[in-house]
C-alpha atoms as a PDB file:
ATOM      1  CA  UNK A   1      92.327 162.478 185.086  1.00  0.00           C
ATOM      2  CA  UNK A   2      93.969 163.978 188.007  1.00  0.00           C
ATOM      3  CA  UNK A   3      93.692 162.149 191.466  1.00  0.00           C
ATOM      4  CA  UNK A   4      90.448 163.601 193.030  1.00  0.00           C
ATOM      5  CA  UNK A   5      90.824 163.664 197.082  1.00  0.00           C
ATOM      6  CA  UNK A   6      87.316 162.934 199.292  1.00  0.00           C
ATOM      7  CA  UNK A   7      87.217 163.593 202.785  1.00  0.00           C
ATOM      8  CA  UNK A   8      84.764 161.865 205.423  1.00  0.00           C
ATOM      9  CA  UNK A   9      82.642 164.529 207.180  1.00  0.00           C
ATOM     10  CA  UNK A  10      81.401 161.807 209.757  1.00  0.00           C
ATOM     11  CA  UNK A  11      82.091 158.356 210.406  1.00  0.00           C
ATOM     12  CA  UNK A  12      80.673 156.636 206.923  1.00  0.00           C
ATOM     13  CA  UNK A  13      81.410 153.337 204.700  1.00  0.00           C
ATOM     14  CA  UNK A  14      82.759 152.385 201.554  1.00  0.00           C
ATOM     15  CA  UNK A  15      79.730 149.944 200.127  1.00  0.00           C
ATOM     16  CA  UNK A  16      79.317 147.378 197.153  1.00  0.00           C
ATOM     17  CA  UNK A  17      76.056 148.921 196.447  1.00  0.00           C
ATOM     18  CA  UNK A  18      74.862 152.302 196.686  1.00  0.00           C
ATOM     19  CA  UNK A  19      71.972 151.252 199.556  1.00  0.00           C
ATOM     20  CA  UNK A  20      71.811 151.967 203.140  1.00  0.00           C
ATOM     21  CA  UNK A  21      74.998 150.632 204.746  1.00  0.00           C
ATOM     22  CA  UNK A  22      72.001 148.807 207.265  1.00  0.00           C
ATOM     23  CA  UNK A  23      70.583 146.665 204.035  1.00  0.00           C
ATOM     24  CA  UNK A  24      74.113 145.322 203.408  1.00  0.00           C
ATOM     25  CA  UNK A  25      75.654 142.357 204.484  1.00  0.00           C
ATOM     26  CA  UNK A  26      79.453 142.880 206.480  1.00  0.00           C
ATOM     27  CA  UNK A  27      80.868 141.490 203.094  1.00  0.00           C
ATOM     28  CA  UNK A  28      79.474 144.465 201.104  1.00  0.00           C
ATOM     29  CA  UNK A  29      80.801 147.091 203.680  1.00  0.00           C
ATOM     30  CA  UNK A  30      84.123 148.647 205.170  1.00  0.00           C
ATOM     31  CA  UNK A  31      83.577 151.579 207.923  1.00  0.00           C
ATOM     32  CA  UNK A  32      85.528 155.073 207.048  1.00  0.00           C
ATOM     33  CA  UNK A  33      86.036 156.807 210.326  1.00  0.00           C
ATOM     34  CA  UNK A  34      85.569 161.228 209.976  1.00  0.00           C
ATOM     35  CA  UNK A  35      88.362 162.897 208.913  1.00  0.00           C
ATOM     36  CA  UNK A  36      90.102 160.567 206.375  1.00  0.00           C
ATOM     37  CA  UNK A  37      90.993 161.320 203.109  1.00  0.00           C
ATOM     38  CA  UNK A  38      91.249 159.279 199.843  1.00  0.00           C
ATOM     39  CA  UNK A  39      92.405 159.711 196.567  1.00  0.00           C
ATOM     40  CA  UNK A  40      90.250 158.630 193.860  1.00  0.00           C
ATOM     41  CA  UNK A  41      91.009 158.177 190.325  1.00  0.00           C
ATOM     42  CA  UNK A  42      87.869 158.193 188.564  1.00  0.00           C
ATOM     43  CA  UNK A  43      84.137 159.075 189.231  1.00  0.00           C
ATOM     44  CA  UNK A  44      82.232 156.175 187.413  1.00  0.00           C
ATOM     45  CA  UNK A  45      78.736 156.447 188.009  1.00  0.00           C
ATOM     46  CA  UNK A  46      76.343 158.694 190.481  1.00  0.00           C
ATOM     47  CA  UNK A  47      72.857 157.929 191.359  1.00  0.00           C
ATOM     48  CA  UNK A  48      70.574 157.513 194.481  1.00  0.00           C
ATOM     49  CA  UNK A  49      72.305 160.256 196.443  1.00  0.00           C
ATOM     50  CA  UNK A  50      75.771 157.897 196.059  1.00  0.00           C
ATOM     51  CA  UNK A  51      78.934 158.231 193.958  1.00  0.00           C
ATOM     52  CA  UNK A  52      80.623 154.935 192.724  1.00  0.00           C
ATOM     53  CA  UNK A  53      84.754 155.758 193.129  1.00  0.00           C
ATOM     54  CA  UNK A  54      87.579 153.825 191.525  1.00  0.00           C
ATOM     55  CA  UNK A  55      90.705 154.289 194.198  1.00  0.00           C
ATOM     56  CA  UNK A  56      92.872 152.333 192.182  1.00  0.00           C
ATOM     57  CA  UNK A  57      94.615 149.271 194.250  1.00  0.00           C
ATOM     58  CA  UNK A  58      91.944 150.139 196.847  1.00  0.00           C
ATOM     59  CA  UNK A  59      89.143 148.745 194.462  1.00  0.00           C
ATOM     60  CA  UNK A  60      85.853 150.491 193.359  1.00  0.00           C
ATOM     61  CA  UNK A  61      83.039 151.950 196.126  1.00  0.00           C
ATOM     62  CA  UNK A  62      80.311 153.104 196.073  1.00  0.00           C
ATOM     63  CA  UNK A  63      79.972 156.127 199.027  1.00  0.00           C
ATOM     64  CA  UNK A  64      77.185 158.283 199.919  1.00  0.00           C
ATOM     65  CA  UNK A  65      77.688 162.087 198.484  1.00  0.00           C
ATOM     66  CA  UNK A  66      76.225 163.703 202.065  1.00  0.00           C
ATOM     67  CA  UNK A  67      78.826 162.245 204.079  1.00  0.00           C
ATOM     68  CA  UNK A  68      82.140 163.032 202.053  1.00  0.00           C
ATOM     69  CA  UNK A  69      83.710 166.327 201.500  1.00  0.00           C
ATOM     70  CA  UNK A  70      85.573 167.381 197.905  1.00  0.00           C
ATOM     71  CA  UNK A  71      83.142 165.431 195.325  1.00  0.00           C
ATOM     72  CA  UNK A  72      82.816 167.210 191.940  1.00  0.00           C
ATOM     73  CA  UNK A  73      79.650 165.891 190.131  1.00  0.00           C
ATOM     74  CA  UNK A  74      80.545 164.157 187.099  1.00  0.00           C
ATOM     75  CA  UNK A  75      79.218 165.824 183.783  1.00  0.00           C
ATOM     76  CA  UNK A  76      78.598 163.115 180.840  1.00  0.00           C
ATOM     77  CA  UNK A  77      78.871 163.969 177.708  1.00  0.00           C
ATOM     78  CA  UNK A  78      77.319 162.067 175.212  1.00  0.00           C
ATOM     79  CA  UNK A  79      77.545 162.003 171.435  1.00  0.00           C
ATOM     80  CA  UNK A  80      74.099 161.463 170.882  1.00  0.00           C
ATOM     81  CA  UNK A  81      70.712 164.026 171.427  1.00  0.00           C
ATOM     82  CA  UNK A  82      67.677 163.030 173.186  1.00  0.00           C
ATOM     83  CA  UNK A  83      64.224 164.192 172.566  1.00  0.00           C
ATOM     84  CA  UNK A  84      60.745 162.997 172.513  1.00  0.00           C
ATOM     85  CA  UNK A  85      61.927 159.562 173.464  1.00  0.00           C
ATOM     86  CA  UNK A  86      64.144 159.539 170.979  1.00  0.00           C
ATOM     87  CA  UNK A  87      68.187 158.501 171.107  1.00  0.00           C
ATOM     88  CA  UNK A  88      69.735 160.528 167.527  1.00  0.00           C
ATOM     89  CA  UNK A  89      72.311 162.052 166.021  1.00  0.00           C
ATOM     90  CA  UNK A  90      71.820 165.416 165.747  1.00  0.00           C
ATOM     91  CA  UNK A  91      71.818 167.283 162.476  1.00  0.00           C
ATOM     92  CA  UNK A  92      72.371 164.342 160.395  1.00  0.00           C
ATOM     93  CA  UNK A  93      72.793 165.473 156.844  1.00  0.00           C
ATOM     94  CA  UNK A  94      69.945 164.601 153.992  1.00  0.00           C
ATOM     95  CA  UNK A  95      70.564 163.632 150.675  1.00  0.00           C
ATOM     96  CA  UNK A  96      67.390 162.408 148.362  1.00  0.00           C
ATOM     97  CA  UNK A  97      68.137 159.898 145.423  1.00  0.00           C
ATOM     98  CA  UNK A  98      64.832 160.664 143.543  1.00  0.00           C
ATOM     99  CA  UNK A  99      65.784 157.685 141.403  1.00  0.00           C
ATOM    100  CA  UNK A 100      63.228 154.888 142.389  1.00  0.00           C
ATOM    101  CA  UNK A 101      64.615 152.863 139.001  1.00  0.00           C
ATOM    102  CA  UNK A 102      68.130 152.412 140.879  1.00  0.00           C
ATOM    103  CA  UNK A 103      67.764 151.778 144.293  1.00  0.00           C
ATOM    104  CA  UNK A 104      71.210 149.933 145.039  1.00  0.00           C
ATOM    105  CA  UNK A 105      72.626 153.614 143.923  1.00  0.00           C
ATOM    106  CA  UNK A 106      70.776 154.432 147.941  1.00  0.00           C
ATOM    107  CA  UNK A 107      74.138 152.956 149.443  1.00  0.00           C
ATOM    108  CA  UNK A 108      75.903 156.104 147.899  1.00  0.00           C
ATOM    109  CA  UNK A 109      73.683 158.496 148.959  1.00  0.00           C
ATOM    110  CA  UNK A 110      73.515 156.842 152.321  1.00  0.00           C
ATOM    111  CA  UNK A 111      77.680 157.232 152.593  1.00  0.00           C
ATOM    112  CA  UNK A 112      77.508 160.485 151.219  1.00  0.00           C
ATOM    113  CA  UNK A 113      75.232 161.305 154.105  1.00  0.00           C
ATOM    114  CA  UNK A 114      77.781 159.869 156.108  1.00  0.00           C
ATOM    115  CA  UNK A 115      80.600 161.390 154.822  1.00  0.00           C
ATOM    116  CA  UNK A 116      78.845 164.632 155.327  1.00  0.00           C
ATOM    117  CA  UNK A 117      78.229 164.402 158.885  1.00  0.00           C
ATOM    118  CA  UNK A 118      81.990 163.477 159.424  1.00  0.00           C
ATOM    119  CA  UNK A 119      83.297 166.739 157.952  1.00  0.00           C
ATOM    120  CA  UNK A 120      84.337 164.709 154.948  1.00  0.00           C
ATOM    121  CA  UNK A 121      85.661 167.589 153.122  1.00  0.00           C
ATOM    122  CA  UNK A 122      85.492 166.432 149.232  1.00  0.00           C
ATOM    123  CA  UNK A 123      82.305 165.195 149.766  1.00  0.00           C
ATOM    124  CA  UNK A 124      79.313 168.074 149.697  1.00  0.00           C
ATOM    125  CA  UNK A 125      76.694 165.957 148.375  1.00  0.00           C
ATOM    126  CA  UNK A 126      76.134 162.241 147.360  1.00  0.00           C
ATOM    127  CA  UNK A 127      77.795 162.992 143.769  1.00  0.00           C
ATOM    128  CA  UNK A 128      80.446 164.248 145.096  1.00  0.00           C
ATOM    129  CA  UNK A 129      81.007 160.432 146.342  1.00  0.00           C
ATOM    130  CA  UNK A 130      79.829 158.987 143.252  1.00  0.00           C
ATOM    131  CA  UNK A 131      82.503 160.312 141.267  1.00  0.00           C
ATOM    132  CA  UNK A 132      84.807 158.817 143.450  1.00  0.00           C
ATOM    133  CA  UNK A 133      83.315 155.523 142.279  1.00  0.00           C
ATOM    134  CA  UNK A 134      85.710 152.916 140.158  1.00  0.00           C
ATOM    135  CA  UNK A 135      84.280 153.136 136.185  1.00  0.00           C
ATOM    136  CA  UNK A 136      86.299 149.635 135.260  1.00  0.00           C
ATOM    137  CA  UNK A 137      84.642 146.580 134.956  1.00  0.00           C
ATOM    138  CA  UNK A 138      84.842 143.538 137.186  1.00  0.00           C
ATOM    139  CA  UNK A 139      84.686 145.119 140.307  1.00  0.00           C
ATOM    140  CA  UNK A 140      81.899 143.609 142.833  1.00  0.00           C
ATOM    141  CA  UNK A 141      79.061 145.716 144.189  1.00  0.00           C
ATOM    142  CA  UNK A 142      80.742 146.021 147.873  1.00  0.00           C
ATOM    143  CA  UNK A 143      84.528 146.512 146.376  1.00  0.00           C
ATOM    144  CA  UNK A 144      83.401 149.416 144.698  1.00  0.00           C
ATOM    145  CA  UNK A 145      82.026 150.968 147.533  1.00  0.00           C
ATOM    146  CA  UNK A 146      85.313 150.199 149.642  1.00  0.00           C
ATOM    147  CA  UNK A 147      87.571 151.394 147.053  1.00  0.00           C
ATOM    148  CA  UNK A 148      85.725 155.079 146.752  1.00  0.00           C
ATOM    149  CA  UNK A 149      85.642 154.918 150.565  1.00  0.00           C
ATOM    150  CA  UNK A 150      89.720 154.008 150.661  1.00  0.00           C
ATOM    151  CA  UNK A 151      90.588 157.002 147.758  1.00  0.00           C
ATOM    152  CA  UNK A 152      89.292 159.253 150.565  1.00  0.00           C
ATOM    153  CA  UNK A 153      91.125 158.059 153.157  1.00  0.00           C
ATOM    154  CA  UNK A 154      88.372 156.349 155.291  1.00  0.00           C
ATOM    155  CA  UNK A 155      87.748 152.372 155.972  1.00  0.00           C
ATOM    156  CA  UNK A 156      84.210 150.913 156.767  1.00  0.00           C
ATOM    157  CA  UNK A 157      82.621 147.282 158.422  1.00  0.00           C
ATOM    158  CA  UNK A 158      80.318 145.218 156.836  1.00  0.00           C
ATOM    159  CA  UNK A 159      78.320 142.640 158.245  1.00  0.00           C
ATOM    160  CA  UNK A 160      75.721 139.727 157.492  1.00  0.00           C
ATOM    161  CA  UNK A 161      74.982 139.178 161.136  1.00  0.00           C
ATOM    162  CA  UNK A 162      73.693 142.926 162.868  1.00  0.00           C
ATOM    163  CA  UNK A 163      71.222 142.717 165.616  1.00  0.00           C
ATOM    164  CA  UNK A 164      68.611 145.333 166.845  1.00  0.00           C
ATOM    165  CA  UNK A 165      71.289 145.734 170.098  1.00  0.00           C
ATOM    166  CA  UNK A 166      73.826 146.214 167.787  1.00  0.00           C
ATOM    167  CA  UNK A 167      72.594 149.396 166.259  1.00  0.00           C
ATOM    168  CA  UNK A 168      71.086 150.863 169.472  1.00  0.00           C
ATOM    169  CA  UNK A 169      74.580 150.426 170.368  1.00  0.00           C
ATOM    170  CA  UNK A 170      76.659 151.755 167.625  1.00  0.00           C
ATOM    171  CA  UNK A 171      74.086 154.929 168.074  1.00  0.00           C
ATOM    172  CA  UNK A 172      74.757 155.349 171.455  1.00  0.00           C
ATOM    173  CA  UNK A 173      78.559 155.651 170.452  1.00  0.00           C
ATOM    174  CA  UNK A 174      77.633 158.553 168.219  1.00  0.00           C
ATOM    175  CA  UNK A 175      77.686 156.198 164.623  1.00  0.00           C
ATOM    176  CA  UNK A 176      74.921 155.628 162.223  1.00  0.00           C
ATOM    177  CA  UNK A 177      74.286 152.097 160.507  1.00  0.00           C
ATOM    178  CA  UNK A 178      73.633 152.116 157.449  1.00  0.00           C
ATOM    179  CA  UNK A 179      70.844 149.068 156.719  1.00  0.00           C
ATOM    180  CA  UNK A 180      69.854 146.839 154.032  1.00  0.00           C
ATOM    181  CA  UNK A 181      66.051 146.764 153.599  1.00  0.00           C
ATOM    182  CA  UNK A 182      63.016 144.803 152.263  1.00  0.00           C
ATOM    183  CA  UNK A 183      61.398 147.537 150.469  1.00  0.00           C
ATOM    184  CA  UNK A 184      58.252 146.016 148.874  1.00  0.00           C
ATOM    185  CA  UNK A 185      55.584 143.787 149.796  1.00  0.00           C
ATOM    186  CA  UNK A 186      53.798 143.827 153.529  1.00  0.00           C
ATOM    187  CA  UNK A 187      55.423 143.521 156.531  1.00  0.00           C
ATOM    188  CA  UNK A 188      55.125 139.817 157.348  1.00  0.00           C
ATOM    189  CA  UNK A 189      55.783 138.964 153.321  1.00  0.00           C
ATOM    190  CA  UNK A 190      58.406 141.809 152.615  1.00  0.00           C
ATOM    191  CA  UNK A 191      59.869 141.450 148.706  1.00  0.00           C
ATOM    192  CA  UNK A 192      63.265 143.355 146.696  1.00  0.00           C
ATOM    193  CA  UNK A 193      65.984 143.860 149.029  1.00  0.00           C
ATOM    194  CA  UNK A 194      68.852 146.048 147.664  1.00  0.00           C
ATOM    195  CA  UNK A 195      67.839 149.404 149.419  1.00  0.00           C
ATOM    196  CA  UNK A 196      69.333 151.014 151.905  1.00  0.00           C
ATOM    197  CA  UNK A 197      68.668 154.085 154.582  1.00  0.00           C
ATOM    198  CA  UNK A 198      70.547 155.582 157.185  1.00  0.00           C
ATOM    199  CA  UNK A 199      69.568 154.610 161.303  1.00  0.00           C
ATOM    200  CA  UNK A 200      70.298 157.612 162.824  1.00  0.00           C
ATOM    201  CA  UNK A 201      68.619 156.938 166.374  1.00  0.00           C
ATOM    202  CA  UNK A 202      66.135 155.041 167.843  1.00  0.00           C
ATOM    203  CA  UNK A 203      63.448 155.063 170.823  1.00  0.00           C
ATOM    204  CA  UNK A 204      61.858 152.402 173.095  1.00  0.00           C
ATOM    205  CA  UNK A 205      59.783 151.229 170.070  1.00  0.00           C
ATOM    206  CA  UNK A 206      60.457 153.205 166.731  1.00  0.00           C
ATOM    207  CA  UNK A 207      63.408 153.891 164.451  1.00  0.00           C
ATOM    208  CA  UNK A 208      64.929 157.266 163.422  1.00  0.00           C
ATOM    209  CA  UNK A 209      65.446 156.608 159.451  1.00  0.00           C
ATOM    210  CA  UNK A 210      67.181 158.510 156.435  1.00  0.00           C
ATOM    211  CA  UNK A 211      66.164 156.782 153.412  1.00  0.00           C
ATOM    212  CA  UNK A 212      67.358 158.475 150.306  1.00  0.00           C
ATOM    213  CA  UNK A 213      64.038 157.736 148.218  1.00  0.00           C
ATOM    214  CA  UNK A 214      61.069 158.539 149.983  1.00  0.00           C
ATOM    215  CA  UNK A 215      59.044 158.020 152.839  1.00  0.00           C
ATOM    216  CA  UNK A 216      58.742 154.070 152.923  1.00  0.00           C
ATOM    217  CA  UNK A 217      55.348 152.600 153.837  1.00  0.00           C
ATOM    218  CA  UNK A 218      56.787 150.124 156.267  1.00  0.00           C
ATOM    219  CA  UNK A 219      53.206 148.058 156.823  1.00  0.00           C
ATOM    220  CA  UNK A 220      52.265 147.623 152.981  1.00  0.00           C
ATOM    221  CA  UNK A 221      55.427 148.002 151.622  1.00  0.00           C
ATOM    222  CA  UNK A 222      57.121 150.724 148.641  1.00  0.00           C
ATOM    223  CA  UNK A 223      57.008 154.299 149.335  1.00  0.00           C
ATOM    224  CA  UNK A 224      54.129 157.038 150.566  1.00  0.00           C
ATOM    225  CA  UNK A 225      56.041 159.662 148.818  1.00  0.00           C
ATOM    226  CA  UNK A 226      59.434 160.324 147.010  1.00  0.00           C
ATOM    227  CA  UNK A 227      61.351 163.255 146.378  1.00  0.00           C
ATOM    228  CA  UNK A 228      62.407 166.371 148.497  1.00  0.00           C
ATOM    229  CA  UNK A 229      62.895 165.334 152.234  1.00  0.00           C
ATOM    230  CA  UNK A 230      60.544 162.728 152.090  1.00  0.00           C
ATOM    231  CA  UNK A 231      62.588 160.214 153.843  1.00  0.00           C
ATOM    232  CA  UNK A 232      64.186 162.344 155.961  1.00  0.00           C
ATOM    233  CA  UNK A 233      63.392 161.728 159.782  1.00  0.00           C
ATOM    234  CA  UNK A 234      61.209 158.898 159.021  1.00  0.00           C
ATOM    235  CA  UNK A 235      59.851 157.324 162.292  1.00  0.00           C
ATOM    236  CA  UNK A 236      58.898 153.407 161.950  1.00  0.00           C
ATOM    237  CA  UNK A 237      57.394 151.210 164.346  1.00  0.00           C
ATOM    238  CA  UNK A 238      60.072 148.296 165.099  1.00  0.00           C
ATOM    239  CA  UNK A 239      56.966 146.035 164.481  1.00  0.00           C
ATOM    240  CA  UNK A 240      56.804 146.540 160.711  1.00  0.00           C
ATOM    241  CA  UNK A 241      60.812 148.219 159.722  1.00  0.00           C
ATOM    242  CA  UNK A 242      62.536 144.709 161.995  1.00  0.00           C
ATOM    243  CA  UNK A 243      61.248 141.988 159.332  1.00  0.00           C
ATOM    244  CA  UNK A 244      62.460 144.448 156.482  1.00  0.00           C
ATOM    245  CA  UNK A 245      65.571 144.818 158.113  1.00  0.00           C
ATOM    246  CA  UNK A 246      66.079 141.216 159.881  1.00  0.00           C
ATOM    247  CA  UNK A 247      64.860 139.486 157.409  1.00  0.00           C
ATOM    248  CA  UNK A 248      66.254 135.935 157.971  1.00  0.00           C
ATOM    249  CA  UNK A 249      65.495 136.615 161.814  1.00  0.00           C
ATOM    250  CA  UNK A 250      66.774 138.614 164.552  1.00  0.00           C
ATOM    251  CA  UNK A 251      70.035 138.715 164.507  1.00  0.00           C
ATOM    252  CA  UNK A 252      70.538 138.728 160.238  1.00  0.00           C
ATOM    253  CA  UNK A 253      70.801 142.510 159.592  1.00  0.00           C
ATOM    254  CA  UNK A 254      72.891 143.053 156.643  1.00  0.00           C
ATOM    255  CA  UNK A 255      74.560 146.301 157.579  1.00  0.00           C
ATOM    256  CA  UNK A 256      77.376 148.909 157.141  1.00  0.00           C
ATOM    257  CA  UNK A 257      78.907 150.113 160.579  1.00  0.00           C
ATOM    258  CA  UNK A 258      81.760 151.873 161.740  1.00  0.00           C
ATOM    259  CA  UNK A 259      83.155 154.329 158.915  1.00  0.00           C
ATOM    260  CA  UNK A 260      86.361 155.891 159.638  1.00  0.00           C
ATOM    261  CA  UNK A 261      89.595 157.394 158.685  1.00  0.00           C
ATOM    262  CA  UNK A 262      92.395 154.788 157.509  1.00  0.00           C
ATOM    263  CA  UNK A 263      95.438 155.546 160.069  1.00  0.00           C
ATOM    264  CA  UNK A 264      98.116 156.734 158.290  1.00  0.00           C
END
């Protein structure tokens, strides 16, 4: 961005913190006499009546808005929603499997989903992806998936080692994850892994969750209903989803992450 000049309107200081220049030690501190001007590059974070400044060479200060001339309030954009508590991705597309017998086919719905949301043009609904799908024999469950992903241009991560952070995280950055789940059994004895749903946000203690079957019963394990949009929007408690998900403890999710388009 372009330089962005402040001007003192009184004799101020550039601070460490953004407190009371009288709760900071000399070391925190430099006085700004009235009148002077700076040119700051970047606006990096605002809060308590202060604006934290990078100047470049000159380092990064905090200084207090009321005494400085020229600020512009910096407007965040994020590629999330919030509501209700809730961190999401708005308008996150829903496709339902309706196939309990074949739950490993929830992958393709879930990357169909994804696919979707991206603006994935050949790619209206989940077997739109499917046919995409290699037919020969001797290709492994996860090659398959990255070959229909490559003949559509786009390249995806997959990890053994995802952690509740992690996700929050990828969220936060505007990307979904999709998840590997226990799907059977009760919480604290979940059974049958080989399903997967879509995290599309999260709050202080619940997930946001697409699952492409139903509407899982998270406590008691297998689903409360199937078909329709069932398991679209699902809210679970991070108490009983985290052992279905983290299942070898808390840092063992086995998860997708990070679709996108193969640079050309």
């Amino acid at each position: 961005m372009a330089d962005l000049p402040v001007t003192t309107k009184q004799q101020t200081w550039f601070k460490k913190q953004s407190l009371d220049a009288d709760l900071l030690p000399n070391t925190e501190k430099a006085k700004v006499y009235q009148g002077r001007t700076y040119k700051a590059k970047e606006i990096l974070e605002q809060k308590n009546g202060h604006t934290l400044l990078s100047f470049g060479v000159l380092g990064d200060w905090w200084i207090e808005d009321d005494h400085w001339l020229g600020l512009i309030p910096k407007v965040i954009k994020h590629p999330y929603a919030e509501q209700d508590g809730f961190i999401y991705l708005k308008d996150f597309p829903y496709f339902c499997l309706e196939d309990v017998a074949n739950v490993k086919t929830s992958l393709d719905y879930c990357l169909a989903m994804w696919l979707r949301y991206l603006g994935e043009p050949a790619v209206q609904s989940a077997l739109d992806y499917i046919d995409f799908l290699p037919t020969e024999e001797g290709f492994f469950f996860k090659e398959r998936r990255r070959m229909a992903l490559s003949k559509l241009g786009w390249n995806i991560k997959f990890s053994l080692s995802v952690d509740e952070l992690d996700i929050q995280d990828e969220i936060k950055n505007g990307r979904p994850v999709i998840a590997n789940i226990f799907y059977n059994g009760t919480y604290t004895a979940p059974t049958y892994a080989d399903h997967y749903v879509v995290v599309t946000g999260y709050s202080e203690d619940q997930w946001l969750i697409h699952d492409p079957i139903g509407e899982l019963d998270v406590a008691k394990g297998y689903w409360k209903s199937i078909g329709g949009e069932a398991g679209k929007n699902n809210r679970h408690l991070f108490k009983f989803f985290n052992p279905r998900l983290f299942f070898s403890g808390c840092a063992t999710g086995h998860c997708w992450s990070r679709l996108s388009k193969i640079e050309p």
